[in-house]
Protein backbone atom coordinates (compact mmCIF):
# COMPACT_ATOMS: atom_id res chain seq x y z
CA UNK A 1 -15.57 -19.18 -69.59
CA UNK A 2 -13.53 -18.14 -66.34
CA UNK A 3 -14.18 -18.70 -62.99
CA UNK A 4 -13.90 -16.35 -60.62
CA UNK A 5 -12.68 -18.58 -57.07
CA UNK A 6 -12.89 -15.99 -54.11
CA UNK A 7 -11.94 -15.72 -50.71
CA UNK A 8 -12.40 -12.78 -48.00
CA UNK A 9 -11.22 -12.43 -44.91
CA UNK A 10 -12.58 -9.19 -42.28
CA UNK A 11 -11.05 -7.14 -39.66
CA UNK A 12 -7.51 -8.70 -40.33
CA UNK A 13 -5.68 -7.14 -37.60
CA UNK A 14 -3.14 -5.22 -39.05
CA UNK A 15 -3.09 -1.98 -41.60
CA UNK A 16 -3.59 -2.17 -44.90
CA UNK A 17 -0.85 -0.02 -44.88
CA UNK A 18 1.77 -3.22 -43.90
CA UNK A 19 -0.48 -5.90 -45.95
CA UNK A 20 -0.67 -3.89 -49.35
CA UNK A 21 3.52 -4.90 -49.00
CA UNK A 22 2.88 -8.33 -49.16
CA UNK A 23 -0.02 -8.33 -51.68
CA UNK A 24 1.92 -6.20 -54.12
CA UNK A 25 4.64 -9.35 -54.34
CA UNK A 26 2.01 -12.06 -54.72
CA UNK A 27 -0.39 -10.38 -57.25
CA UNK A 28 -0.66 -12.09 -60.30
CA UNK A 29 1.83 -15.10 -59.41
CA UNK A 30 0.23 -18.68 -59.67
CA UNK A 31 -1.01 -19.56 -55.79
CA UNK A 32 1.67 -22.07 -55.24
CA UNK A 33 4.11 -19.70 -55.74
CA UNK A 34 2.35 -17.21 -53.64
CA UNK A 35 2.04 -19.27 -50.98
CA UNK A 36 5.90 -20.31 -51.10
CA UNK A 37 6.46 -16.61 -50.80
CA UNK A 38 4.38 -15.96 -48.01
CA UNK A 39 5.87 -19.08 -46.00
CA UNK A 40 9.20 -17.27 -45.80
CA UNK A 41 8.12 -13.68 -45.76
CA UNK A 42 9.31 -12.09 -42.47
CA UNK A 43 6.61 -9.85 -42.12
CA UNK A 44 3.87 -10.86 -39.12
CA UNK A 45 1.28 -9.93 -41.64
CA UNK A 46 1.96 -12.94 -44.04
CA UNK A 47 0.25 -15.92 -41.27
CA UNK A 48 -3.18 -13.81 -42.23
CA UNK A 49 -2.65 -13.74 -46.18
CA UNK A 50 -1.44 -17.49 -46.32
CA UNK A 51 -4.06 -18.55 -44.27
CA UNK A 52 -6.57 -16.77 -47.15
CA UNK A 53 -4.90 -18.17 -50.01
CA UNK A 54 -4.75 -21.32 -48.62
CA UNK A 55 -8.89 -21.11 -48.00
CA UNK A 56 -9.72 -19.64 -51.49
CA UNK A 57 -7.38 -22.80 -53.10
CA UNK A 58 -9.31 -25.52 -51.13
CA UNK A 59 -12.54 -23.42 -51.96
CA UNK A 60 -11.29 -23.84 -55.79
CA UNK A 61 -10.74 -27.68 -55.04
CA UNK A 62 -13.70 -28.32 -53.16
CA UNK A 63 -16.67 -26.25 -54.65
CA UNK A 64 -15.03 -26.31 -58.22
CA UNK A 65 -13.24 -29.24 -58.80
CA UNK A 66 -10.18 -27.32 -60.48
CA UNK A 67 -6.87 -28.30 -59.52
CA UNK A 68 -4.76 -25.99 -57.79
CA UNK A 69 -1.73 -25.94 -60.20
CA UNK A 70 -3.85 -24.32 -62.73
CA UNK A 71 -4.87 -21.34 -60.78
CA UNK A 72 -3.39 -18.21 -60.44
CA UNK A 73 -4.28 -14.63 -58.47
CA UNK A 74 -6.33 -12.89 -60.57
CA UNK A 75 -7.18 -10.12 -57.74
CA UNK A 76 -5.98 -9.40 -54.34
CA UNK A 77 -6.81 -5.99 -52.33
CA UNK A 78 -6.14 -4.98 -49.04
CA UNK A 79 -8.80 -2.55 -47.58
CA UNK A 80 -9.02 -0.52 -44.74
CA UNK A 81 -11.36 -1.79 -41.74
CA UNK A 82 -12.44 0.18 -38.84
CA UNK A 83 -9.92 1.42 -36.42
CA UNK A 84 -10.21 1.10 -32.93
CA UNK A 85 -9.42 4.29 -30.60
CA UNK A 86 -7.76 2.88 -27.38
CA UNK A 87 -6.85 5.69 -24.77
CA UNK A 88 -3.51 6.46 -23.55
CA UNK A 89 -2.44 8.76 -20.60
CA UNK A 90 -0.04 11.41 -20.86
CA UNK A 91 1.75 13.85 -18.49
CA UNK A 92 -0.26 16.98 -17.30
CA UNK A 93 -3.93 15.28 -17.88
CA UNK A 94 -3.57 15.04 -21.58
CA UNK A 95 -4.97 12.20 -23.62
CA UNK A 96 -2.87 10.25 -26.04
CA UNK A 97 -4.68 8.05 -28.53
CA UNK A 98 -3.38 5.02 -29.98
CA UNK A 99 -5.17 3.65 -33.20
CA UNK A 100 -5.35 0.19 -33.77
CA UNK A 101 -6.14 0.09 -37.57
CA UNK A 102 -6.98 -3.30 -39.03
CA UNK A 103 -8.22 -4.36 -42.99
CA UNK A 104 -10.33 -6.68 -44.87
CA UNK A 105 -8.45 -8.51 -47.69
CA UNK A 106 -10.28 -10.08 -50.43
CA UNK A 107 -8.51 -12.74 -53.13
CA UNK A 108 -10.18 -13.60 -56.20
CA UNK A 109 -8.25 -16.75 -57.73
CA UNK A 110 -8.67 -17.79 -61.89
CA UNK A 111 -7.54 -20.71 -63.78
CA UNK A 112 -5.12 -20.63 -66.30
CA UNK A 113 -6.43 -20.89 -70.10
């Protein structure tokens, strides 16, 4: 019988657009791994995703009892959240919007059989 160990963070602020990158390289890897990937990933977007992995293994540990060698990412999405509308002036009166787009990530971590 499999466990399903999960872990969701909301309103992340950045795209799903630019976190899909990074969830596409750790997706199926075993969490370690991930999470050595994700310390060293450039992109600004990785603190976020480590900092989920990181909860959803000590959720594993904790509420489980399953050590974290044996797990792997089962599932990881990226989502889109609600974007925010600010307002930006341009020449002549007109109005310029900037959309601040953030996304809900979700990680569902299993144990190896």
């Amino acid at each position: 019988m499999n466990i399903d160990i999960r872990a969701h963070a909301s309103y992340i602020p950045y795209s799903a657009q630019k976190v899909r990158r990074l969830v596409d390289m750790v997706r199926g890897k075993k969490a370690v791994e991930a999470q050595n990937i994700l310390k060293f990933a450039p992109q600004s977007a990785s603190t976020p995703l480590l900092k989920l992995i990181d909860s959803a293994l000590a959720n594993a540990e904790e509420n489980f009892g399953v050590n974290r060698d044996d797990l792997f990412i089962y599932q990881i999405y990226a989502n889109e959240a609600p974007t925010r509308k600010w307002r930006k002036f341009g020449a002549r009166g007109r109005f310029k919007p900037w959309l601040r787009r953030s996304s809900h990530i979700t990680v569902v971590l299993r144990e190896t059989e």
